[in-house]
Protein backbone atom coordinates (compact mmCIF):
# COMPACT_ATOMS: atom_id res chain seq x y z
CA UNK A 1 0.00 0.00 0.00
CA UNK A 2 1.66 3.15 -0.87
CA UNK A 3 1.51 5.83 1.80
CA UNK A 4 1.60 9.51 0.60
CA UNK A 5 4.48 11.58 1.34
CA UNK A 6 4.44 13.14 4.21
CA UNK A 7 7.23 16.12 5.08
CA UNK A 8 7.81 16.86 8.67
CA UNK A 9 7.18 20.39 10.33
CA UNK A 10 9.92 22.22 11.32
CA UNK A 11 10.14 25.15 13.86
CA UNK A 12 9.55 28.87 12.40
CA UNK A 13 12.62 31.14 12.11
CA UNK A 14 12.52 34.12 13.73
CA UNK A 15 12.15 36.70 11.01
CA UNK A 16 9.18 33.91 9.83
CA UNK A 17 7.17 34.28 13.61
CA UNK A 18 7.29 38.27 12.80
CA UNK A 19 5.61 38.21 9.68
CA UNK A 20 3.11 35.43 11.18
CA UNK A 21 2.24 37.66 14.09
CA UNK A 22 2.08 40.68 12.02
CA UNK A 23 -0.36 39.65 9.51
CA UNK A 24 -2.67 38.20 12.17
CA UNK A 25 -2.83 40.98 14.32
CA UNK A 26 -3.17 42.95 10.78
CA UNK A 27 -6.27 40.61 10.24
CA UNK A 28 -7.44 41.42 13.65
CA UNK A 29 -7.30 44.88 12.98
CA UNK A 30 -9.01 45.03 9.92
CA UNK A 31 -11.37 42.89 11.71
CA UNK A 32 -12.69 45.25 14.49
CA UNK A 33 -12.52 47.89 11.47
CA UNK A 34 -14.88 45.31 9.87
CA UNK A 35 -17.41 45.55 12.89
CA UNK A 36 -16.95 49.05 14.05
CA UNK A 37 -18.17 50.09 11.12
CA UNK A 38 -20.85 47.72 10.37
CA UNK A 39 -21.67 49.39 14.00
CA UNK A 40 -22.03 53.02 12.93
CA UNK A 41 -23.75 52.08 9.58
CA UNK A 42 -26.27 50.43 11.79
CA UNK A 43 -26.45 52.95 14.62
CA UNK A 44 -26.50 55.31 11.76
CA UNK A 45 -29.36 53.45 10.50
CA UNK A 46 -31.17 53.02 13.37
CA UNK A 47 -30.72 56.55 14.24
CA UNK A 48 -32.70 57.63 10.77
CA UNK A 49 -35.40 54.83 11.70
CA UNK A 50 -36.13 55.88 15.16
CA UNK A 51 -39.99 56.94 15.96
CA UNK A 52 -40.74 60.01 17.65
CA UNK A 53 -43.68 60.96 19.28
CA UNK A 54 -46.38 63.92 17.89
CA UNK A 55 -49.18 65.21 19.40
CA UNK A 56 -51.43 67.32 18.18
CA UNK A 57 -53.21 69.87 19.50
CA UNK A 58 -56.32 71.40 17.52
CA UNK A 59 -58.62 74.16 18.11
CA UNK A 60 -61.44 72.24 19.65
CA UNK A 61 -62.56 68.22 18.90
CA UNK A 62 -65.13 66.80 17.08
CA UNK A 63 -64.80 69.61 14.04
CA UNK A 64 -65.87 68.52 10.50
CA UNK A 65 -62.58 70.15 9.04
CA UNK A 66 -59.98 69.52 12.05
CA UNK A 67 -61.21 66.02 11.70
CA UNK A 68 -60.16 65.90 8.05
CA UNK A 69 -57.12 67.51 8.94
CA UNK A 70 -55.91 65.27 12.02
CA UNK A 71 -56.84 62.15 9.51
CA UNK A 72 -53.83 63.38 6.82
CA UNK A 73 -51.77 63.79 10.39
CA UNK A 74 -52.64 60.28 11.60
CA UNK A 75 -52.28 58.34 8.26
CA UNK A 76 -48.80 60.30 7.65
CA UNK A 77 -47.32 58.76 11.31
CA UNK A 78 -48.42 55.74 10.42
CA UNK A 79 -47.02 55.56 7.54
CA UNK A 80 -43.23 56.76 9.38
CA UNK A 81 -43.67 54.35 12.00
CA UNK A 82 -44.65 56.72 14.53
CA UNK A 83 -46.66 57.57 17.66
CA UNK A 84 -49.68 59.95 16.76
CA UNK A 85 -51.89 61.06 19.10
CA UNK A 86 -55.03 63.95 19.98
CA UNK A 87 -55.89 66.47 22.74
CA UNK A 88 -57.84 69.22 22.86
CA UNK A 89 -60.79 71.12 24.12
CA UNK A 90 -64.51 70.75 23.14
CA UNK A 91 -64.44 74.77 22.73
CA UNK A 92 -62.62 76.62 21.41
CA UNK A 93 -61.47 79.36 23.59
CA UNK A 94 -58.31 81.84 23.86
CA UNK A 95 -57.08 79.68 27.00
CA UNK A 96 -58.76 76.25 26.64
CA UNK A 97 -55.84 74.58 25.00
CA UNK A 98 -53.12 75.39 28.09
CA UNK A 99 -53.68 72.48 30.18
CA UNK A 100 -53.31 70.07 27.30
CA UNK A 101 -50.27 71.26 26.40
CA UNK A 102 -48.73 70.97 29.92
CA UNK A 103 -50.00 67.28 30.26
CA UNK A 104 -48.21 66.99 26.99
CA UNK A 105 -44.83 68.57 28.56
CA UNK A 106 -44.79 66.20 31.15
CA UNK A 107 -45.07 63.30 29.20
CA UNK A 108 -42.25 64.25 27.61
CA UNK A 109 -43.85 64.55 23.89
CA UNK A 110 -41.03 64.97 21.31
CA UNK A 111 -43.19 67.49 19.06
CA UNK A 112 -46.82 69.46 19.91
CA UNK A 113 -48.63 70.77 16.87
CA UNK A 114 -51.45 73.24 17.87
CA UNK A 115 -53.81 75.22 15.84
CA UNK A 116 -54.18 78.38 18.27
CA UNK A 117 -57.48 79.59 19.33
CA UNK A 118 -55.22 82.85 20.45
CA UNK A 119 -52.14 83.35 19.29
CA UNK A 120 -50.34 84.51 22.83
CA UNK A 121 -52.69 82.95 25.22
CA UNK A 122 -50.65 79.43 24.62
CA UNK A 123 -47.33 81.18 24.61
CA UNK A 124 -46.11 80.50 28.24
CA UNK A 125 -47.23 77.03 27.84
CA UNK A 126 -45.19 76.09 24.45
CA UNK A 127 -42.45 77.98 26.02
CA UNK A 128 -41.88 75.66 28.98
CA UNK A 129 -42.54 72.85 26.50
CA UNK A 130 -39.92 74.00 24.24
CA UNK A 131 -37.86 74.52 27.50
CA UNK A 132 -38.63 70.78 28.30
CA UNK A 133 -37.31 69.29 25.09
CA UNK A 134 -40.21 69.58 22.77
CA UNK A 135 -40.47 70.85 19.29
CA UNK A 136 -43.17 72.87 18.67
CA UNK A 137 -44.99 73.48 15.50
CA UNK A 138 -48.27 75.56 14.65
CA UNK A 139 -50.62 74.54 11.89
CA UNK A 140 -53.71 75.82 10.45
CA UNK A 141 -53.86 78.98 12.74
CA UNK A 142 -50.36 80.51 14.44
CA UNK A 143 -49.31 81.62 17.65
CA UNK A 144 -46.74 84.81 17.99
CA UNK A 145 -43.52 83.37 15.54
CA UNK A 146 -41.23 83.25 19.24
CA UNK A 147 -43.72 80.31 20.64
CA UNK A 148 -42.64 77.89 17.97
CA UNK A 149 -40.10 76.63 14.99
CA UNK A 150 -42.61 76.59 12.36
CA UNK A 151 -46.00 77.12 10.81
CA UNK A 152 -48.05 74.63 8.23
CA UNK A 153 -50.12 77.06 6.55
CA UNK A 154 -52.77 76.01 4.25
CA UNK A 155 -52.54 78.47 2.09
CA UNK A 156 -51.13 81.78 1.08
CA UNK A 157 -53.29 84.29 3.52
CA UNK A 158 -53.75 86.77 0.79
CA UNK A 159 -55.09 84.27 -1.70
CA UNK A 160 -57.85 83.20 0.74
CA UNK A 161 -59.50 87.23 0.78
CA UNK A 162 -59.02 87.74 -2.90
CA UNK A 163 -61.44 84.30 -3.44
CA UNK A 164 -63.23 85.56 -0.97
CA UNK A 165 -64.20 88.70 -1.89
CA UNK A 166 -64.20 88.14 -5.94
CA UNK A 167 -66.70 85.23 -5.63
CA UNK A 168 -69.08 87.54 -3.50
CA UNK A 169 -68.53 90.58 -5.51
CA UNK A 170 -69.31 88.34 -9.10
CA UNK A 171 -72.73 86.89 -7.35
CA UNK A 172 -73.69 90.87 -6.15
CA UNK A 173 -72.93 93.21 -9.32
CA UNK A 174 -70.39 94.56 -7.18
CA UNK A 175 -72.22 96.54 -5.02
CA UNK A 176 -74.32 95.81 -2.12
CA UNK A 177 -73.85 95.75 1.67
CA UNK A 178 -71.80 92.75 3.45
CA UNK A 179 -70.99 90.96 6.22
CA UNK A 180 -68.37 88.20 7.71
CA UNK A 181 -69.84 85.66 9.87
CA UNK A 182 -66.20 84.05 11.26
CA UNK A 183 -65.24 81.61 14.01
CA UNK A 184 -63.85 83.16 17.03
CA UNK A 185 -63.00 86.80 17.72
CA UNK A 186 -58.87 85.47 18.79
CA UNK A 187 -58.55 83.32 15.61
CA UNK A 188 -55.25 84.25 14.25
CA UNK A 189 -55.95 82.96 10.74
CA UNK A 190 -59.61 84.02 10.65
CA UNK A 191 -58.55 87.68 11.71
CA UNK A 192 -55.70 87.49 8.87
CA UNK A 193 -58.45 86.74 6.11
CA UNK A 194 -60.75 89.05 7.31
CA UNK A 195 -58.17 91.79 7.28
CA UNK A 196 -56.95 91.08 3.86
CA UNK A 197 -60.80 91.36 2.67
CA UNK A 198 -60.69 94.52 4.34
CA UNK A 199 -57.54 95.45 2.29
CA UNK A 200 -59.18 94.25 -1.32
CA UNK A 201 -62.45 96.29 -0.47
CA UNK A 202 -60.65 99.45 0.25
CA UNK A 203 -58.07 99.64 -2.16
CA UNK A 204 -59.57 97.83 -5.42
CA UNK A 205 -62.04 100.23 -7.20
CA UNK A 206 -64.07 97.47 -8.20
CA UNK A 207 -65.00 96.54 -5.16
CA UNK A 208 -66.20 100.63 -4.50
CA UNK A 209 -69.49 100.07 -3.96
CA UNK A 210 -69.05 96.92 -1.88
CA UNK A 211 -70.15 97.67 2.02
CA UNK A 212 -68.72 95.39 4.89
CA UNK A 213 -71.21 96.93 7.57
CA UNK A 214 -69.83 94.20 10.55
CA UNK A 215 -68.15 91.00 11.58
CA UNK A 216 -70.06 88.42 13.75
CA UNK A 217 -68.88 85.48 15.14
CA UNK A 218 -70.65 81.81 15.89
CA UNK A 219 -67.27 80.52 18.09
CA UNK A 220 -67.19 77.67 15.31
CA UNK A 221 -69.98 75.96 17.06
CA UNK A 222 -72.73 75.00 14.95
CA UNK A 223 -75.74 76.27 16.62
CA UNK A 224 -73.92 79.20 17.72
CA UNK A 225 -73.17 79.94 14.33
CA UNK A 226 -77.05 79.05 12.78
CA UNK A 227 -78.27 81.73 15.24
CA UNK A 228 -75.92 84.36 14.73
CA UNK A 229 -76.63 83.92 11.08
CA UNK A 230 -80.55 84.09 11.76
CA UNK A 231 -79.81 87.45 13.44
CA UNK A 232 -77.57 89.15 11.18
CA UNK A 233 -80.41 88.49 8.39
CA UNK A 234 -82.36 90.47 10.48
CA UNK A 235 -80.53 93.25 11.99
CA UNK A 236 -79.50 93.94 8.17
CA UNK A 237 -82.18 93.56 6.13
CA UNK A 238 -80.65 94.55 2.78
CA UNK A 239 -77.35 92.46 3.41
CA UNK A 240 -76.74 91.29 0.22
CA UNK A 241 -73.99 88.70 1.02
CA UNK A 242 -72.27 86.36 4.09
CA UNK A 243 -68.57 85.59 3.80
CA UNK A 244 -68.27 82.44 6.60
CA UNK A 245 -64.14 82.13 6.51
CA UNK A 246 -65.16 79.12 8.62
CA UNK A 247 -66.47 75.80 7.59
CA UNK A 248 -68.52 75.51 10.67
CA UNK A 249 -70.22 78.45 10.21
CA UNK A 250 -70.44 78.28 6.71
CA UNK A 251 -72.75 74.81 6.92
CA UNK A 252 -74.31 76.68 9.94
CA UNK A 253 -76.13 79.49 7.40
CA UNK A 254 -76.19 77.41 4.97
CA UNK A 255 -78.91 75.27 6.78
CA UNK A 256 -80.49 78.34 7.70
CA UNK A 257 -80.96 80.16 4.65
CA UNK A 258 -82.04 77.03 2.77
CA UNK A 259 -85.10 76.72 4.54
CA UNK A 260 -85.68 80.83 4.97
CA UNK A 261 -87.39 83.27 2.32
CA UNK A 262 -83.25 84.33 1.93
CA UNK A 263 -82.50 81.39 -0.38
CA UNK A 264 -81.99 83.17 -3.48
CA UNK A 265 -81.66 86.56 -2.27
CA UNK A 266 -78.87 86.11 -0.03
CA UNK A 267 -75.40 85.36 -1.28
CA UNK A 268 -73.62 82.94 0.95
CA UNK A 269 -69.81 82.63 -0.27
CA UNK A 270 -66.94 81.14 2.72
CA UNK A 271 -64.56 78.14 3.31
CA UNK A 272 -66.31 74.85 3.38
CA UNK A 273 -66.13 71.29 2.88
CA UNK A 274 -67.44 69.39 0.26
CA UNK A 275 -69.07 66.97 1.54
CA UNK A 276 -70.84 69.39 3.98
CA UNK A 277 -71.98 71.77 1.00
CA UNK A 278 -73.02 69.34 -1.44
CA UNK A 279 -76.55 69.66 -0.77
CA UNK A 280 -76.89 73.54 -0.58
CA UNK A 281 -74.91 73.95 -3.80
CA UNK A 282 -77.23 71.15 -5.44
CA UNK A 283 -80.37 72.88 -4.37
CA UNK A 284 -79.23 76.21 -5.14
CA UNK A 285 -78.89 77.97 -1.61
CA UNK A 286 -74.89 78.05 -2.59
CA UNK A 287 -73.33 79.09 -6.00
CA UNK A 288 -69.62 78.86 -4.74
CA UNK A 289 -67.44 78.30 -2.09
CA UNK A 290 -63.91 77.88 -1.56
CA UNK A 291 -61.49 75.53 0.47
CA UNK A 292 -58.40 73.46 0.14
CA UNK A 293 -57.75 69.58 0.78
CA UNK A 294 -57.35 69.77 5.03
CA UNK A 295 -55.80 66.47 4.97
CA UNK A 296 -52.41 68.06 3.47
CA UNK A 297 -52.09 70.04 6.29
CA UNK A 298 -52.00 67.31 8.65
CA UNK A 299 -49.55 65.37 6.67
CA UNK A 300 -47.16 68.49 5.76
CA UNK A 301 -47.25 68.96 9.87
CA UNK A 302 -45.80 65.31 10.37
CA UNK A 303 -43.39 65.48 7.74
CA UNK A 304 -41.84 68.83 9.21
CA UNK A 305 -41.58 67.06 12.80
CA UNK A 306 -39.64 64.21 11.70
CA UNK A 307 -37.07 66.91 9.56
CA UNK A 308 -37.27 68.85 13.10
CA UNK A 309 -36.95 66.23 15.54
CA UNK A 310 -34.08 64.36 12.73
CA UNK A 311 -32.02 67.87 12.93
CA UNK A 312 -32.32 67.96 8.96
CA UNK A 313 -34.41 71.30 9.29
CA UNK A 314 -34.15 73.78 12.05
CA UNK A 315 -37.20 75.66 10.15
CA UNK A 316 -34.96 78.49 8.74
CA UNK A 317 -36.37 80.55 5.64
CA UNK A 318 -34.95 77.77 2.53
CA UNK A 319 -34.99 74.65 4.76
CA UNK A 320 -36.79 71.50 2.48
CA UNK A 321 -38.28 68.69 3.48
CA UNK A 322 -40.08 65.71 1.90
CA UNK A 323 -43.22 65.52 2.93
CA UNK A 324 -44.45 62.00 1.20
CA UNK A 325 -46.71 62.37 -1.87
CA UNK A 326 -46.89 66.33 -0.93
CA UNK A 327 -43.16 66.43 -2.43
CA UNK A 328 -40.56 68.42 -1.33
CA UNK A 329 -42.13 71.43 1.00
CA UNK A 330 -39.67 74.71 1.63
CA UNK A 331 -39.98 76.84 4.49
CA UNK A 332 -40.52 80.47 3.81
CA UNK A 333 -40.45 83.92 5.43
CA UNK A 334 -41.60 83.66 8.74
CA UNK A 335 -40.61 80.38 9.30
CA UNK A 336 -43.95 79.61 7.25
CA UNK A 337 -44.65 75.98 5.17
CA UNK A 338 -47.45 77.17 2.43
CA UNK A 339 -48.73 73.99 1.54
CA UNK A 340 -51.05 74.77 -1.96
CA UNK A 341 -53.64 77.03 -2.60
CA UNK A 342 -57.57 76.98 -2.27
CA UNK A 343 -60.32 75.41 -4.99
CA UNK A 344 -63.21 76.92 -6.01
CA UNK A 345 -66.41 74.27 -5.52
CA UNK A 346 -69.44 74.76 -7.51
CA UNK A 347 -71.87 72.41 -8.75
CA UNK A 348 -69.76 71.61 -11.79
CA UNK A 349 -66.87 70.00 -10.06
CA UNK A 350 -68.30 69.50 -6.13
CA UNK A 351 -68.66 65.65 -7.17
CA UNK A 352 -65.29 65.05 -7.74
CA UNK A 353 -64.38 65.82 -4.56
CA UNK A 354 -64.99 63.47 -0.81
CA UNK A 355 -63.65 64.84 2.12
């Protein structure tokens, strides 16, 4: 049987142990190297994965609109993989909203988006939330710029009056006394709209003969808001049109002038939702009404908290951020995020709209 050949081991020399214990301790090296950085790449990773928490904070509960909007806020955390959740007050008051935010500080929330109901009266409490670690972002309607990093803004403010008034002014020749039925009296967004109208009436001579004789509010409560509407019609009997910058107060007249002798001879022009207005635009007690898609607000406002809470936005005028299907959003003066601009509903499009 033939045995294979076999050579016997012989010590290493020295220079030959050198060059043995250098390229092991070279493989070592390169080793660690190896898993260090497989380390960072997944702390790295993990660090762009990890879930924050976002509360938000709107005007009052159990709104129409705010519900649209909190659904685009809920479906967007979701979607990032993180914690979403709702507080507020059933009215919507200047100071309502303080003690929700301070439960919210001492849980330790990572990022509070409010809608204001005043735009100072929440200031000391998103201050010592900001002081505790939180982000803070506005959305819909703003506090004073200092209380927070940034503001989701539905749309240019300006844009809203000029609809506004130009769909009212088309359905009255132009001429004709006015009024604004609007939410609450502290409503920082409803008070910017209102002043811009003020600003196209006075300075546009088309709009001349146009007469704003006063501003009511319904406190975006429903019944509130039917009443106030049933008194304005008669404290003015020759009003010739109702601007409702609200879509609670909007639906609110609505239902009351489609079942008064005004249907027809009362222009009713505001913000609303589709799905609210259908019927009064079908039967006639609405021509047109303007709004935007609520849901995009919500969304935008998640999107911005992860860029805040992720340090890839500090909300600086030219900051981007992607926002999902919303694209890329930029932040611009005032530390403001415009997210589109409104529709016009009438009966030829209102179908193709659901929310």
């Amino acid at each position: 049987m033939k045995l294979s050949h076999i050579t016997e081991a012989r010590p290493l020399r020295r220079s030959q142990r050198v060059l043995a214990f250098s390229a092991a301790a070279t493989a070592v090296v390169f080793a660690l190297a190896g898993c260090a950085s497989s380390g960072a790449s997944s702390t790295s990773t993990s660090a762009a994965k990890k879930s924050f928490s976002i509360a938000f904070v709107p005007k009052q509960l159990n709104n129409p609109y705010t519900n649209v909007e909190l659904s685009g806020g809920q479906k967007a955390a979701a979607a990032l993989g993180d914690k979403y959740s709702v507080v507020g007050p059933n009215t919507a008051s200047a100071s309502s909203q303080v003690s929700y935010i301070n439960t919210l500080t001492q849980k330790h929330i990572d990022v509070i988006a409010i809608a204001a109901n005043d735009p100072n009266a929440v200031c000391s409490a998103l201050n010592q939330a900001k002081a505790g670690g939180a982000k803070i972002i506005t959305f819909d309607s703003d506090t004073d710029a200092s209380c927070r990093s940034l503001f989701i803004n539905q749309v240019n403010t300006q844009s809203v009056a000029d609809v506004e008034i130009k769909q009212t002014a088309e359905q009255i020749g132009d001429q004709g006394q006015i009024a604004i039925l609007s939410a609450t009296a502290n409503a920082t967004n409803q008070n910017a709209w209102i002043a811009d109208m003020k600003k196209d009436l006075a300075t546009n001579p088309k709009y001349a003969k146009i007469q704003l004789v006063t501003t009511v509010y319904g406190n975006d409560d429903d019944t509130t808001s039917f009443q106030v509407a049933q008194g304005l019609l008669q404290s003015y009997p020759n009003l010739k049109a109702i601007i409702s910058p609200t879509t609670v107060g909007i639906a609110a007249t609505a239902r009351y002038l489609s079942t008064s002798s005004y249907k027809g001879k009362v222009v009713l022009t505001g913000l609303g939702l589709p799905n609210q207005m259908r019927q009064y635009v079908k039967d006639g007690t609405v021509k047109e009404f303007a709004l935007w898609d609520p849901a995009k607000i919500g969304q935008a406002a998640v999107y911005a908290a992860k860029a805040l809470e992720a340090g890839t936005i500090t909300g600086k005028t030219g900051d981007k951020f992607s926002a999902g299907s919303l694209g890329t959003l930029t932040v611009g003066p005032d530390n403001t995020v415009i997210v589109g601009g409104p529709t016009e509903f009438n009966a030829a499009n209102i179908d193709q709209y659901n929310f």
